[in-house]
C-alpha atoms as a PDB file:
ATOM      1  CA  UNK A   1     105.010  57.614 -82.919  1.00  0.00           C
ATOM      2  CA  UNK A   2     106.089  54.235 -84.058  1.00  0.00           C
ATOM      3  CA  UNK A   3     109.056  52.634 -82.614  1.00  0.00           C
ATOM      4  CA  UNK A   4     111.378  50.087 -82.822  1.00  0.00           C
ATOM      5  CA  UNK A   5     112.806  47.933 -80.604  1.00  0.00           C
ATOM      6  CA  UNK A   6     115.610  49.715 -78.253  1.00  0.00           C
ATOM      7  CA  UNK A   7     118.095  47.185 -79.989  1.00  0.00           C
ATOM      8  CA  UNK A   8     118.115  48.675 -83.432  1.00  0.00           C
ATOM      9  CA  UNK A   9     120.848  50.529 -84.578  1.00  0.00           C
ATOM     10  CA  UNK A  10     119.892  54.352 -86.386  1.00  0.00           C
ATOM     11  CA  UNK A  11     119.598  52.651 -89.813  1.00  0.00           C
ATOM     12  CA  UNK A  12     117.107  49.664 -88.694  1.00  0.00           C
ATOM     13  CA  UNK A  13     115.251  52.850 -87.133  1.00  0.00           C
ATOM     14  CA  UNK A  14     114.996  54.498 -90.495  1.00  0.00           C
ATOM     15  CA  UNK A  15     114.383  51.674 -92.602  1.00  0.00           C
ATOM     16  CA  UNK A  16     111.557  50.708 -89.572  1.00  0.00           C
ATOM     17  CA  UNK A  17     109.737  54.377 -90.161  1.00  0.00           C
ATOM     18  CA  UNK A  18     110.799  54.436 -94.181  1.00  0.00           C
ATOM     19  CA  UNK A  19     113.152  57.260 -93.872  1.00  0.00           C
ATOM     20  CA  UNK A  20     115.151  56.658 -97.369  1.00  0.00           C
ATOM     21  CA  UNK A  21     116.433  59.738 -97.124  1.00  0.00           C
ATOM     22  CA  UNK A  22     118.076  58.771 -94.021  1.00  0.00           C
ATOM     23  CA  UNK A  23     118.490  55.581 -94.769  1.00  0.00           C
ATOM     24  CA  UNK A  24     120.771  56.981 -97.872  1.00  0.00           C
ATOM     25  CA  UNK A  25     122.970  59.388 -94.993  1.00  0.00           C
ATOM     26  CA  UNK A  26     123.406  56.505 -93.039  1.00  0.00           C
ATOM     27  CA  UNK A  27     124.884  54.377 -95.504  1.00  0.00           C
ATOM     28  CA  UNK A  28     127.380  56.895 -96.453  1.00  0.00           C
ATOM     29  CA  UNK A  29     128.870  56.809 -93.230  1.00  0.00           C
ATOM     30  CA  UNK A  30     132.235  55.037 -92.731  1.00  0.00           C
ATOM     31  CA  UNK A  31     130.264  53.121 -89.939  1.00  0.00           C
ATOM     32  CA  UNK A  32     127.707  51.609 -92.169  1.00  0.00           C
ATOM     33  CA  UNK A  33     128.783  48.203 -92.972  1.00  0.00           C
ATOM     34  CA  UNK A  34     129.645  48.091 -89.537  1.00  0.00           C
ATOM     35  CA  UNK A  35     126.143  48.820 -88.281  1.00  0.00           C
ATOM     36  CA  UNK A  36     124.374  46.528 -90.968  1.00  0.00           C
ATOM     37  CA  UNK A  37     126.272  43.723 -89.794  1.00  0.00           C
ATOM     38  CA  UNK A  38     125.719  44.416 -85.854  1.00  0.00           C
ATOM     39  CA  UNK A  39     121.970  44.972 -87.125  1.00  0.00           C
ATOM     40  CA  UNK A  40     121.874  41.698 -88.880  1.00  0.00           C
ATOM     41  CA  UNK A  41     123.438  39.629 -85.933  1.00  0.00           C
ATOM     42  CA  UNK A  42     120.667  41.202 -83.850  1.00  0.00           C
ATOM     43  CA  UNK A  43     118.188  40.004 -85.444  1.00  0.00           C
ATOM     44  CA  UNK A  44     117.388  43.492 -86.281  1.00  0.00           C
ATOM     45  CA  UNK A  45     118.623  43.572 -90.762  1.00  0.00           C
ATOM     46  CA  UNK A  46     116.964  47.338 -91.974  1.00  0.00           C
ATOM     47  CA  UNK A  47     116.526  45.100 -95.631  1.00  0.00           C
ATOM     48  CA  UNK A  48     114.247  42.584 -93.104  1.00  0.00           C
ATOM     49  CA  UNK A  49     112.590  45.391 -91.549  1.00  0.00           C
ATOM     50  CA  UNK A  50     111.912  47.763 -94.467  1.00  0.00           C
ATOM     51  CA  UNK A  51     110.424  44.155 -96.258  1.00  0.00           C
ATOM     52  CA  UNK A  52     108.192  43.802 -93.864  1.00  0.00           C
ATOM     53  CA  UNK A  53     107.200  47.293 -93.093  1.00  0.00           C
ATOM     54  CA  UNK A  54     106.696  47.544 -97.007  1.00  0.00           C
ATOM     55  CA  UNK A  55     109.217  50.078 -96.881  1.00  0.00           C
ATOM     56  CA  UNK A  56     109.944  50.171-100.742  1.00  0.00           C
ATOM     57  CA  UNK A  57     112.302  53.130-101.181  1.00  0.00           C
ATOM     58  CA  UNK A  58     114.486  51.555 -98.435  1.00  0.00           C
ATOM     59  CA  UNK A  59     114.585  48.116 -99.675  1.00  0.00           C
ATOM     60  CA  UNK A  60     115.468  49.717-103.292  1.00  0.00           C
ATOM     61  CA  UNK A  61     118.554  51.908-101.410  1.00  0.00           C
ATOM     62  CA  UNK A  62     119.918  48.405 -99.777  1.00  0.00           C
ATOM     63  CA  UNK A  63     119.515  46.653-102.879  1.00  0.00           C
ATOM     64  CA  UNK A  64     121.442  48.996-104.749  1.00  0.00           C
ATOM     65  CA  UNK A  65     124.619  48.752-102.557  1.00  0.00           C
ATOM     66  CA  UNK A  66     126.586  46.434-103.858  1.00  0.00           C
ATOM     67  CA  UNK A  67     128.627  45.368-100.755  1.00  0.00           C
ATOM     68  CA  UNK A  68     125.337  44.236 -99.247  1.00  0.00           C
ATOM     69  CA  UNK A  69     124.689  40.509 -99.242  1.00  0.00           C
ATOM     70  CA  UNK A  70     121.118  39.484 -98.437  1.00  0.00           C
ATOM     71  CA  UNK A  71     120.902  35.967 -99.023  1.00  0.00           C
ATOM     72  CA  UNK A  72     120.878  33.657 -95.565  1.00  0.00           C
ATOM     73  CA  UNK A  73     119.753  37.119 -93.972  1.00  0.00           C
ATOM     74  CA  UNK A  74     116.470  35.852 -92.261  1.00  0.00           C
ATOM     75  CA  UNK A  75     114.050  36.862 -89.716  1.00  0.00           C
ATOM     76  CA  UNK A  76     112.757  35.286 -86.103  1.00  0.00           C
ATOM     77  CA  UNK A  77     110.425  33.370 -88.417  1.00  0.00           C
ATOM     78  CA  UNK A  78     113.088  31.692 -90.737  1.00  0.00           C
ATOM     79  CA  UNK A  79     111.800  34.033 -93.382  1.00  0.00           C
ATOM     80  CA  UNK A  80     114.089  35.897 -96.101  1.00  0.00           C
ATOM     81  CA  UNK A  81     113.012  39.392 -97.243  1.00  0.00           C
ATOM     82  CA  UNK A  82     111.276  38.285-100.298  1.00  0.00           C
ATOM     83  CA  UNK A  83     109.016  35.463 -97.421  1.00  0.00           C
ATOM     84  CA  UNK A  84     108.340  39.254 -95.602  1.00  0.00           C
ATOM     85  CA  UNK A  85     107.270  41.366 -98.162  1.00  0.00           C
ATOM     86  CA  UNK A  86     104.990  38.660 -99.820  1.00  0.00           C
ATOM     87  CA  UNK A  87     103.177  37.413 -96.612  1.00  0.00           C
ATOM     88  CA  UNK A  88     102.210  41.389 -95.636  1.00  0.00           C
ATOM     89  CA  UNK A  89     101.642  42.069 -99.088  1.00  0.00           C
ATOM     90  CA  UNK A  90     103.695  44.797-100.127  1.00  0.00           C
ATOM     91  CA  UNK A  91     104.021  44.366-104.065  1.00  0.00           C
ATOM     92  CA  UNK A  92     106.665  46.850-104.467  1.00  0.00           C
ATOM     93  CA  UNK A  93     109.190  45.361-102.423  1.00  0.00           C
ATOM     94  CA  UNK A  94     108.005  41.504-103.975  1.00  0.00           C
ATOM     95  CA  UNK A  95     109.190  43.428-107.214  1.00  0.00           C
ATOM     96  CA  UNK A  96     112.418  44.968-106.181  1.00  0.00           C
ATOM     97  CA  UNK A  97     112.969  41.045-104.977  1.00  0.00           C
ATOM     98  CA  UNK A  98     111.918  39.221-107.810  1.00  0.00           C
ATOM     99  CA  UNK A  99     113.697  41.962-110.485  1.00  0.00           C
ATOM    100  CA  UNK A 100     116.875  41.851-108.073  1.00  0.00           C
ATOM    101  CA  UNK A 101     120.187  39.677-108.814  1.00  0.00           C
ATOM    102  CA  UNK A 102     118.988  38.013-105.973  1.00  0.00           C
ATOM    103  CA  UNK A 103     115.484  36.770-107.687  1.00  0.00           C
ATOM    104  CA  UNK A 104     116.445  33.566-108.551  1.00  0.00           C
ATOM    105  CA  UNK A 105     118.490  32.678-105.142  1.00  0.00           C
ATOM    106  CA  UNK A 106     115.481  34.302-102.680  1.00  0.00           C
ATOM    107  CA  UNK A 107     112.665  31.737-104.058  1.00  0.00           C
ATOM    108  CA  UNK A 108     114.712  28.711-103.872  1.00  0.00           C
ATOM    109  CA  UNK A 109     116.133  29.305 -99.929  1.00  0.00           C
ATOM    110  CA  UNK A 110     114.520  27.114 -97.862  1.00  0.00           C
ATOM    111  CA  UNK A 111     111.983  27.533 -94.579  1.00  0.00           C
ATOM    112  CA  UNK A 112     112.235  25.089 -92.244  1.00  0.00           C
ATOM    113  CA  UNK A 113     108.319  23.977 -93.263  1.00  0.00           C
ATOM    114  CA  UNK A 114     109.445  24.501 -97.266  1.00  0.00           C
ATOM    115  CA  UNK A 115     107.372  27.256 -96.777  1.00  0.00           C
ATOM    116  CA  UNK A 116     107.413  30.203-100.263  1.00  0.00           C
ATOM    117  CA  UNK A 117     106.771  33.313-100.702  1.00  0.00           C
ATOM    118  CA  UNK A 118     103.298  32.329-102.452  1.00  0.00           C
ATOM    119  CA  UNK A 119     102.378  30.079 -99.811  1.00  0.00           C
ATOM    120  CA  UNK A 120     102.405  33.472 -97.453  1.00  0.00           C
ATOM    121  CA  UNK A 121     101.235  35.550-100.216  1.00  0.00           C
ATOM    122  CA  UNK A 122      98.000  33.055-100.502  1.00  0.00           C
ATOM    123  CA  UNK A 123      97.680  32.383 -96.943  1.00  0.00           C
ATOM    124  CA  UNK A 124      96.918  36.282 -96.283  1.00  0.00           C
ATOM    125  CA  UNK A 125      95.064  36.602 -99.450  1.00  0.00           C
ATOM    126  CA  UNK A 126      97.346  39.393-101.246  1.00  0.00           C
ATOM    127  CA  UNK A 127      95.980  38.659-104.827  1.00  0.00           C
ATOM    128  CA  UNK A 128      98.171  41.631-106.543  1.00  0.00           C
ATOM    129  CA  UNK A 129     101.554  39.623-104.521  1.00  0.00           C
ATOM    130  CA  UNK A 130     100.193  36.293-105.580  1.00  0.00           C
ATOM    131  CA  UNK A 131      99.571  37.403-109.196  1.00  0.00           C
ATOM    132  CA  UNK A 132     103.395  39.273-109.410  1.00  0.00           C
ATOM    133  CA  UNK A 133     104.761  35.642-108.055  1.00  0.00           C
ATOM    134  CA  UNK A 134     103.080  33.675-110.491  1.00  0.00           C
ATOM    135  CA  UNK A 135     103.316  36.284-113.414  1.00  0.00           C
ATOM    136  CA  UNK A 136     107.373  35.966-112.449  1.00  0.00           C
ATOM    137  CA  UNK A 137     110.148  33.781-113.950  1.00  0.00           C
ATOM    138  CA  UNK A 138     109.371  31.736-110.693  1.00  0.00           C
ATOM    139  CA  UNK A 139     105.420  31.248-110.998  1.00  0.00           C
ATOM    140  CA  UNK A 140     105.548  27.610-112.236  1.00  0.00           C
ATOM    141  CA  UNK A 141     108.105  26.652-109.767  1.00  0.00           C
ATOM    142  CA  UNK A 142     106.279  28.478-106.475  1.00  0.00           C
ATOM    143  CA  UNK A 143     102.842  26.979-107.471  1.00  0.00           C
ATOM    144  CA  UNK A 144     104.004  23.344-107.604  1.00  0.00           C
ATOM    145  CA  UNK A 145     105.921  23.343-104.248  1.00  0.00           C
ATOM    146  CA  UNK A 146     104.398  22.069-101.806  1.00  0.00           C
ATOM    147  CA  UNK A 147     104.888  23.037 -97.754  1.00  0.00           C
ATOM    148  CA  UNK A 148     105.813  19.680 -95.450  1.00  0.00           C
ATOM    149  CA  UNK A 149     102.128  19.108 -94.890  1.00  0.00           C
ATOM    150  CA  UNK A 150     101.587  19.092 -98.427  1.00  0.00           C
ATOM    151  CA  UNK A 151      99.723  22.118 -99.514  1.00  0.00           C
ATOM    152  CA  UNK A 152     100.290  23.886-102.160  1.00  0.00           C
ATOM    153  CA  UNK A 153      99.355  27.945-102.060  1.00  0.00           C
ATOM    154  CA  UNK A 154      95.956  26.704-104.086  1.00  0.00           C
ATOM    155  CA  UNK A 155      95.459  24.598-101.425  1.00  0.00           C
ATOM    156  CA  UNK A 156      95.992  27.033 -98.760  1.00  0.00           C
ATOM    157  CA  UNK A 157      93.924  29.660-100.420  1.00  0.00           C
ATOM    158  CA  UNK A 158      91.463  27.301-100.300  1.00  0.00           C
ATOM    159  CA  UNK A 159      91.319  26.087 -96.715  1.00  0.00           C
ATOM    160  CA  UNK A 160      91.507  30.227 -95.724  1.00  0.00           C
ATOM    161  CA  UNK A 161      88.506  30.990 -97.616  1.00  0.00           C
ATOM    162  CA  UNK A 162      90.627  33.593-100.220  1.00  0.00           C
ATOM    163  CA  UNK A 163      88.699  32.534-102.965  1.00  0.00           C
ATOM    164  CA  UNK A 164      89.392  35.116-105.574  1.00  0.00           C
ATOM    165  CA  UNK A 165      93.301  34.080-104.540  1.00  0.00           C
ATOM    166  CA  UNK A 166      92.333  30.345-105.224  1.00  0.00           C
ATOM    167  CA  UNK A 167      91.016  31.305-108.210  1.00  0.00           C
ATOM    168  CA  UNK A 168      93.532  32.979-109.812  1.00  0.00           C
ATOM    169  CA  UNK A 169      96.148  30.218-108.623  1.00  0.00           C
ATOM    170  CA  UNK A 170      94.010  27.642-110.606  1.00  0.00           C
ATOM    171  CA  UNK A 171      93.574  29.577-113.482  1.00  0.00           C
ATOM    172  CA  UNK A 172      97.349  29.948-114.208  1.00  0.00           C
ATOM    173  CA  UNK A 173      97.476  26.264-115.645  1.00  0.00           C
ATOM    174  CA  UNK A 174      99.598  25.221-112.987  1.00  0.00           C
ATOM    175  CA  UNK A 175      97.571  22.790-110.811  1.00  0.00           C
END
């Protein structure tokens, strides 16, 4: 069975194994904003987890509570939920992101390498991710940044070998 790390608290557990259902319990308990905050001061945030896991149903249930803030909520890796879902390629979530009141806010926070979601998306090759980003409000703006070395994600495509990615990312007109 899969497991989390003995640090996570019973909803970073269900969000980890895509539990919604429990996920949903959970959150109706008097202790939940509680336990997301002890989560999120962990290290441990179930929105960071189910992102990464590609835990969609989860990451829809935390976006729809609207006590729950999720911007300057990062990861180890200096990477929002929105970095997450796009580097491990998990277009649902890169939706529920990108559709989210949040949208706008998640692709203009900063890594400390200026680092996007597309960058991640085109470093790992995930052409549906990297054709939601650019499709997006955001497309114009994530293709033209470039990381502190320089690259841009048609660059990094590129230099990974993801050339159907690279493609695409020079066919939208934006390089």
């Amino acid at each position: 069975m899969q497991s989390l790390s003995s640090g996570a608290l019973p909803v970073g557990q269900a969000a980890f194994l895509g539990a919604a259902d429990i996920v949903h319990l959970l959150l109706g308990l008097s202790s939940a904003r509680e336990q997301l905050a002890q989560s999120e001061k962990a290290g441990l945030a179930p929105i960071l987890i189910a992102a990464t896991k590609g835990k969609s149903a989860v990451v829809n249930i935390l976006m729809s509570l609207p006590w729950l803030n999720i911007l300057g909520v990062k990861g180890k890796s200096q990477f929002n939920p929105l970095h997450l879902a796009a580097q491990n390629g998990h277009l649902a979530s890169v939706k529920c992101f990108l559709e989210s009141a949040y949208g706008a806010a998640l692709v203009k926070e900063k890594t400390e390498g200026n680092v996007n979601p597309l960058h991640l998306a085109a470093l790992n090759g995930h052409l549906p991710v990297v054709k939601q980003l650019l499709d997006s409000t955001y497309g114009e703006t994530l293709a033209k940044q470039r990381t502190v070395s320089g690259e841009t994600a048609y660059a990094i495509a590129e230099r990974r070998g993801h050339q159907e990615v690279a493609s695409v990312l020079k066919d939208s007109g934006y390089f």
